[in-house]
Every structure is written in structure tokens, then in C-alpha cells.
C-alpha atoms as a PDB file:
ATOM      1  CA  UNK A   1       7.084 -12.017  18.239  1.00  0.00           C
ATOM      2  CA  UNK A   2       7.082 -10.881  14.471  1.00  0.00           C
ATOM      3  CA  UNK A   3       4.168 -13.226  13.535  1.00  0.00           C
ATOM      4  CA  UNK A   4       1.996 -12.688  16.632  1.00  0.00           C
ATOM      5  CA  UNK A   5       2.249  -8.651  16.107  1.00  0.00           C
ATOM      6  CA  UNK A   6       1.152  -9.410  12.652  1.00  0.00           C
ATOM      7  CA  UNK A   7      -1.319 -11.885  13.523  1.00  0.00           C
ATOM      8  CA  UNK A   8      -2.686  -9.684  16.076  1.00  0.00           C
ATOM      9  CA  UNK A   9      -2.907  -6.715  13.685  1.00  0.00           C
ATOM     10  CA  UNK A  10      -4.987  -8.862  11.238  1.00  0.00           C
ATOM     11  CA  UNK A  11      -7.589  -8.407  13.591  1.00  0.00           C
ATOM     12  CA  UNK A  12      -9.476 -11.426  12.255  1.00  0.00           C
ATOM     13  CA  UNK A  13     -12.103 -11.579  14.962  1.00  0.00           C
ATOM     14  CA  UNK A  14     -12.662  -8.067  14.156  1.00  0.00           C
ATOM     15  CA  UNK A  15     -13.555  -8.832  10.625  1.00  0.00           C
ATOM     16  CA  UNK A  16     -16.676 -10.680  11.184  1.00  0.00           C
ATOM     17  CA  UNK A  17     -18.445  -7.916  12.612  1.00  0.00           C
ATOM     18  CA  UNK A  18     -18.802  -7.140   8.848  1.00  0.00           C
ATOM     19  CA  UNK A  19     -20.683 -10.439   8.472  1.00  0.00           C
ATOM     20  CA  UNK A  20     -24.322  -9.384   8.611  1.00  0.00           C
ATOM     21  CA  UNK A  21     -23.352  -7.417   5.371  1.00  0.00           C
ATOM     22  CA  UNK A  22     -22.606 -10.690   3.639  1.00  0.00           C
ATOM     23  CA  UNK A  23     -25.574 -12.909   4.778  1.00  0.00           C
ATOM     24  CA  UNK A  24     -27.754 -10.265   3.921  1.00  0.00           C
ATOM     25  CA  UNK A  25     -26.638 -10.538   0.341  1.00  0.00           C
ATOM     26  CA  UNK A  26     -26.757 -14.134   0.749  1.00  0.00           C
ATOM     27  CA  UNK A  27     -30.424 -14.070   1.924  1.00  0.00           C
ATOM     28  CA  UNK A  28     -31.503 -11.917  -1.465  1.00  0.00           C
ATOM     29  CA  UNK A  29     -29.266 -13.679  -3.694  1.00  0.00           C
ATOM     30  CA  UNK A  30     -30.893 -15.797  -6.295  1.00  0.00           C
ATOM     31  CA  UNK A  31     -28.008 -17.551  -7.104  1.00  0.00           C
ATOM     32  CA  UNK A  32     -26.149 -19.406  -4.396  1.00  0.00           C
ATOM     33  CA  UNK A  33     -23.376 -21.635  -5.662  1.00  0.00           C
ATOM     34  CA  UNK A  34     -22.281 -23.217  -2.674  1.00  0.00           C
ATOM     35  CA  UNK A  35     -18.211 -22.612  -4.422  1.00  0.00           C
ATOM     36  CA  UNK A  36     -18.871 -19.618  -4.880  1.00  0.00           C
ATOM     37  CA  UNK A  37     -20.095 -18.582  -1.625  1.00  0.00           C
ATOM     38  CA  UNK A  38     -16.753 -20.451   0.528  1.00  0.00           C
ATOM     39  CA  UNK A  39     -14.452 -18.396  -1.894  1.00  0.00           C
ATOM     40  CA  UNK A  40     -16.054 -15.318  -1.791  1.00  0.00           C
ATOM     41  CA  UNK A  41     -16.872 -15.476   2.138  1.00  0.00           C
ATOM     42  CA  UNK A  42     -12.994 -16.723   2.505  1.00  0.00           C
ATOM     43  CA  UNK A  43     -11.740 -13.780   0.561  1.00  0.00           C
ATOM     44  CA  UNK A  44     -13.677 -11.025   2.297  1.00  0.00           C
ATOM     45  CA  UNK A  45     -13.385 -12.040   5.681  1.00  0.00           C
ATOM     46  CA  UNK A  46      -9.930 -13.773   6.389  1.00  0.00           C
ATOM     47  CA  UNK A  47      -8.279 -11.421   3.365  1.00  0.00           C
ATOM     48  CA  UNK A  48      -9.588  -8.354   2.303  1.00  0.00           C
ATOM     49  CA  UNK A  49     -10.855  -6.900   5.869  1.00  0.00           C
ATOM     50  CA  UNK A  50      -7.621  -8.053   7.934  1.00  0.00           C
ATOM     51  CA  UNK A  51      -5.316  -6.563   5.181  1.00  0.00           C
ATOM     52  CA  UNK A  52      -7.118  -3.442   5.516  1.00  0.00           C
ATOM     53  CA  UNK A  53      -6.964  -3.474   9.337  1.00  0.00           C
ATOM     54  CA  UNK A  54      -3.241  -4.095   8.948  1.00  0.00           C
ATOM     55  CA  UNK A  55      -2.630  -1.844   6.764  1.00  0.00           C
ATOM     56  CA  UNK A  56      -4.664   1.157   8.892  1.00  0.00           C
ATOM     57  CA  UNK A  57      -2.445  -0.285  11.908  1.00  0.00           C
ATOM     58  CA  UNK A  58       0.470  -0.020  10.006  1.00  0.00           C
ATOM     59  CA  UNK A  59       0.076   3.962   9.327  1.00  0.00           C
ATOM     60  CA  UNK A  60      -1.860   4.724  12.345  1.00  0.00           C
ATOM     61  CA  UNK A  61       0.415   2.858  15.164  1.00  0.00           C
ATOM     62  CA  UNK A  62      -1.982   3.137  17.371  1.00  0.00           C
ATOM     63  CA  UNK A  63      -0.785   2.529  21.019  1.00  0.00           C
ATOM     64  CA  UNK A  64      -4.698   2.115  22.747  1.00  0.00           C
ATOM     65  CA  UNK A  65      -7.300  -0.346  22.152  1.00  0.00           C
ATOM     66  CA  UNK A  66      -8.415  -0.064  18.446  1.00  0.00           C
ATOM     67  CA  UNK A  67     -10.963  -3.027  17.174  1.00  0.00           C
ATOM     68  CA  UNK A  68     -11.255  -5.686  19.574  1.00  0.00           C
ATOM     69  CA  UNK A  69      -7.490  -5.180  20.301  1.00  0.00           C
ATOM     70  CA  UNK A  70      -6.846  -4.185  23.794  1.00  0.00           C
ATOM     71  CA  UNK A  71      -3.183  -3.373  23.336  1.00  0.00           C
ATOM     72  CA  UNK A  72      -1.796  -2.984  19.893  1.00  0.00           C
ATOM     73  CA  UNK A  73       1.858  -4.393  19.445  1.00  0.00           C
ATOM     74  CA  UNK A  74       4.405  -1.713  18.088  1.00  0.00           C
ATOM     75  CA  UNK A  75       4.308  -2.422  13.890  1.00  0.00           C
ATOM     76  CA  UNK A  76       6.734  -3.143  11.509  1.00  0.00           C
ATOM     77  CA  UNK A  77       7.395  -2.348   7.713  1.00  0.00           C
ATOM     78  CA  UNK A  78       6.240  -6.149   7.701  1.00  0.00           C
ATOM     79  CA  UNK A  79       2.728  -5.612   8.752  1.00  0.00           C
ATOM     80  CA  UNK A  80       2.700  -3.296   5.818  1.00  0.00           C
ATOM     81  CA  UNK A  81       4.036  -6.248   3.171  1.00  0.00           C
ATOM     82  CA  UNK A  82       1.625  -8.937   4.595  1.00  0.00           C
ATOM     83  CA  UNK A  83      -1.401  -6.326   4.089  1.00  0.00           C
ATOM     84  CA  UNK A  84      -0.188  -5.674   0.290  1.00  0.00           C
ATOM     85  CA  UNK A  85       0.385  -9.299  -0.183  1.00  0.00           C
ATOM     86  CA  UNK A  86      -3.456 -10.159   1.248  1.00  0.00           C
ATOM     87  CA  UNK A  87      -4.736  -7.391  -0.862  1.00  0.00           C
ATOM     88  CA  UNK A  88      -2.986  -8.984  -3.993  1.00  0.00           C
ATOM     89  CA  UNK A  89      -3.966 -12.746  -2.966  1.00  0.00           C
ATOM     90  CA  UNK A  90      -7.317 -11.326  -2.394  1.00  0.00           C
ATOM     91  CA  UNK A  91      -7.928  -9.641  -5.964  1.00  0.00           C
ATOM     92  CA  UNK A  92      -5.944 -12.922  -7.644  1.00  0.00           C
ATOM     93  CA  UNK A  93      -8.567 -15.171  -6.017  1.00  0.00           C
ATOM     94  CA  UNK A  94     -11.446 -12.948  -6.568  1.00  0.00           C
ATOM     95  CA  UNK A  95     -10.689 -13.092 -10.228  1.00  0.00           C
ATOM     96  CA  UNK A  96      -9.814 -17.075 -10.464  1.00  0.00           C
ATOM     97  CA  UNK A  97     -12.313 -18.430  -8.188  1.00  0.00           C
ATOM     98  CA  UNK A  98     -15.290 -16.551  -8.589  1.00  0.00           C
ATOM     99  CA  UNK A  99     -15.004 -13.996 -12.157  1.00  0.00           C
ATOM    100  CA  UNK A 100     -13.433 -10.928 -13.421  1.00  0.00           C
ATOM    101  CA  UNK A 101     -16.074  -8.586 -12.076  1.00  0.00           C
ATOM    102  CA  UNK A 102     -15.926  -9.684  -8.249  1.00  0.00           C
ATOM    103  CA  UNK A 103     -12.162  -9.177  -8.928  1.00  0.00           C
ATOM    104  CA  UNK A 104     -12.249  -5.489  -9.840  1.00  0.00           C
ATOM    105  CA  UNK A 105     -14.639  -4.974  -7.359  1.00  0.00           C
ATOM    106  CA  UNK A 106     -12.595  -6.431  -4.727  1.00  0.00           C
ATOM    107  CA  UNK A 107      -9.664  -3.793  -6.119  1.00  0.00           C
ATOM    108  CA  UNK A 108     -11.727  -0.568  -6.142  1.00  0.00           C
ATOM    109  CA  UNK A 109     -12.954  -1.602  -2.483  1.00  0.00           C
ATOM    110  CA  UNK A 110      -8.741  -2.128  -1.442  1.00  0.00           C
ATOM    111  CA  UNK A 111      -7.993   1.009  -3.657  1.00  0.00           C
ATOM    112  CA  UNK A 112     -10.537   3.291  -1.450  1.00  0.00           C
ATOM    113  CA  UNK A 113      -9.467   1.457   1.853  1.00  0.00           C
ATOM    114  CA  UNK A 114      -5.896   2.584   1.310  1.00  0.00           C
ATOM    115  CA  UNK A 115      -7.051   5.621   0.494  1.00  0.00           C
ATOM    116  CA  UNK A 116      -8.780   6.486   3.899  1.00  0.00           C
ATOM    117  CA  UNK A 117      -5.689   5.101   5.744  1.00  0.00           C
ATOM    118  CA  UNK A 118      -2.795   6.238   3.539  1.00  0.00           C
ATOM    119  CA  UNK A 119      -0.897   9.837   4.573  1.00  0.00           C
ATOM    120  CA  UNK A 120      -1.100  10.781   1.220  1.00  0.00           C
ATOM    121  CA  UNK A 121      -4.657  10.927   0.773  1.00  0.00           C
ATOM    122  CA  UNK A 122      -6.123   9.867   4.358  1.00  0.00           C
ATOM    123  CA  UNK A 123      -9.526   9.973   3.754  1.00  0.00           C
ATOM    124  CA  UNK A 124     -10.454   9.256   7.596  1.00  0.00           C
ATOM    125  CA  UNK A 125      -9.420  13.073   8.189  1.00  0.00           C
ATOM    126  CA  UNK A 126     -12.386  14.125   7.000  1.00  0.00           C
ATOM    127  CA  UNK A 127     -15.055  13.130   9.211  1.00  0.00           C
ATOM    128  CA  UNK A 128     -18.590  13.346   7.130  1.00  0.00           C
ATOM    129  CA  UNK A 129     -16.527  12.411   3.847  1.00  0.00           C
ATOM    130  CA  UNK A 130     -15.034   9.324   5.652  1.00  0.00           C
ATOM    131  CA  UNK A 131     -18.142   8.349   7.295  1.00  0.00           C
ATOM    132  CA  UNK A 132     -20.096   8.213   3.837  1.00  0.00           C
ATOM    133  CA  UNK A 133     -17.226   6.711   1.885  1.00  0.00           C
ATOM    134  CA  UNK A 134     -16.698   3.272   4.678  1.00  0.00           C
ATOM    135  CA  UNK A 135     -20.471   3.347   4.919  1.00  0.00           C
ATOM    136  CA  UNK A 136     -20.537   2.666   1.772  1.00  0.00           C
ATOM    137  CA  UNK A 137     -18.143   0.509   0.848  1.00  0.00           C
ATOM    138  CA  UNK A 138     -18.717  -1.567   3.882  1.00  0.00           C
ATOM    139  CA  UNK A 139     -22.530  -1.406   3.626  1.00  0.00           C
ATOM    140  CA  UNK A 140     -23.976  -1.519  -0.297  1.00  0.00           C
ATOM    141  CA  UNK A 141     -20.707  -1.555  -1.810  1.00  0.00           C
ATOM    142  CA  UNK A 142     -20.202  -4.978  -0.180  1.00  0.00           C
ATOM    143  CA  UNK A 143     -23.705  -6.188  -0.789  1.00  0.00           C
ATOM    144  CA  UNK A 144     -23.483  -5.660  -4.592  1.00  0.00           C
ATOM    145  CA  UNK A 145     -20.475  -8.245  -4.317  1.00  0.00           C
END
């Protein structure tokens, strides 16, 4: 039950709604290195947008449908640990498979996700700001990596 919740909280399917992003890039992109491309495509979609759904799931605990998710499992401190630990895989990778830059630009974009989910900050509670800020960072932001 502890991996499906988390599984389920991923909300993998979810992530490749953020797809056209990516093969928009692709289709301007003079340089298309075929290893490149598998990392980078790996490391957005199956890391860096899942751990940010998880980790929005984990501080919202939302009980209603929420991103392709009819009914949201109850979350657990672990759902919190596997986001961290996809968001640290994810920057690790960036930086060894594809270069330094891609890297910090993968931890500025988990930096400001937290941010709009987080308590502390919670970025989404400001409707315009939040709007502009995961326009952004899900539109050109994403395209310049």
C-alpha cells in the first residue's frame, strides 16, 4: 500500500502533459545528441515533474481529484523523502549526464517548485504571482533547458 500511494502520487502520466514544452525545444534545437536527448527527456519527465507532484501532494493532502488522479491516497512523510530523493537524483544526473549548466538549471527549477508548494513560502497563494512564476518555469524556463 506504501509504494502504490507513492507511485500514485508521482503522477507520472500527469507529467507528460508537459511534453509539448520539450519537443518544441527539440524542434529548434540545433544540436540534437541523441544521449543527450534520452537523459535529459528521462530526467524531466519520470524525475523532476513527479517529484514535484509528490512533493505538492505531500503538503497539500489533497482528498479530491488533483492531476489525472481521481482519488488521492492519504500521504506519508515517505512521499515527502522519495520527492527529495528524485529531486537530488535528478540534479546528480543533470550534472553527470548532460553538463554543469543543465544541472543548476534543473536546481533553480526544483528550488522555485518547492517554493510554490512549501508552507513556508507557498507561492501558489498568490494567484497572479503563481500563475506567472509556473508559467514560466514550465513554459520558457523549460525550453531554455
Amino acid at each position: 500500500m506504501f509504494l502504490r500511494s507513492i507511485l500514485l502520487h508521482l503522477r507520472i502520466p500527469f507529467s507528460f502533459l508537459l511534453m509539448p514544452v520539450y519537443v518544441f525545444a527539440l524542434s529548434l534545437s540545433p544540436n540534437l545528441l541523441i544521449n543527450q536527448l534520452i537523459w535529459s527527456f528521462g530526467i524531466i519527465h519520470l524525475l523532476v515533474y513527479p517529484a514535484s507532484n509528490a512533493f505538492n501532494s505531500y503538503f497539500d493532502k489533497d482528498e479530491k481529484s488533483i492531476g489525472m488522479l481521481k482519488n488521492p491516497p492519504p500521504v506519508s512523510k515517505g512521499l515527502y523523502y522519495t520527492a527529495t530523493a528524485l529531486d537530488a537524483g535528478a540534479i546528480a544526473l543533470g550534472c553527470l549526464k548532460i553538463n554543469l549548466l543543465f544541472g543548476s538549471m534543473l536546481a533553480i527549477y526544483i528550488l522555485v517548485s518547492r517554493a510554490y508548494s512549501h508552507p513556508l513560502i507557498r507561492l501558489k497563494k498568490y494567484p497572479y504571482v503563481s500563475w506567472i512564476i509556473a508559467g514560466f518555469f514550465q513554459g520558457f524556463f523549460t525550453f531554455l533547458m
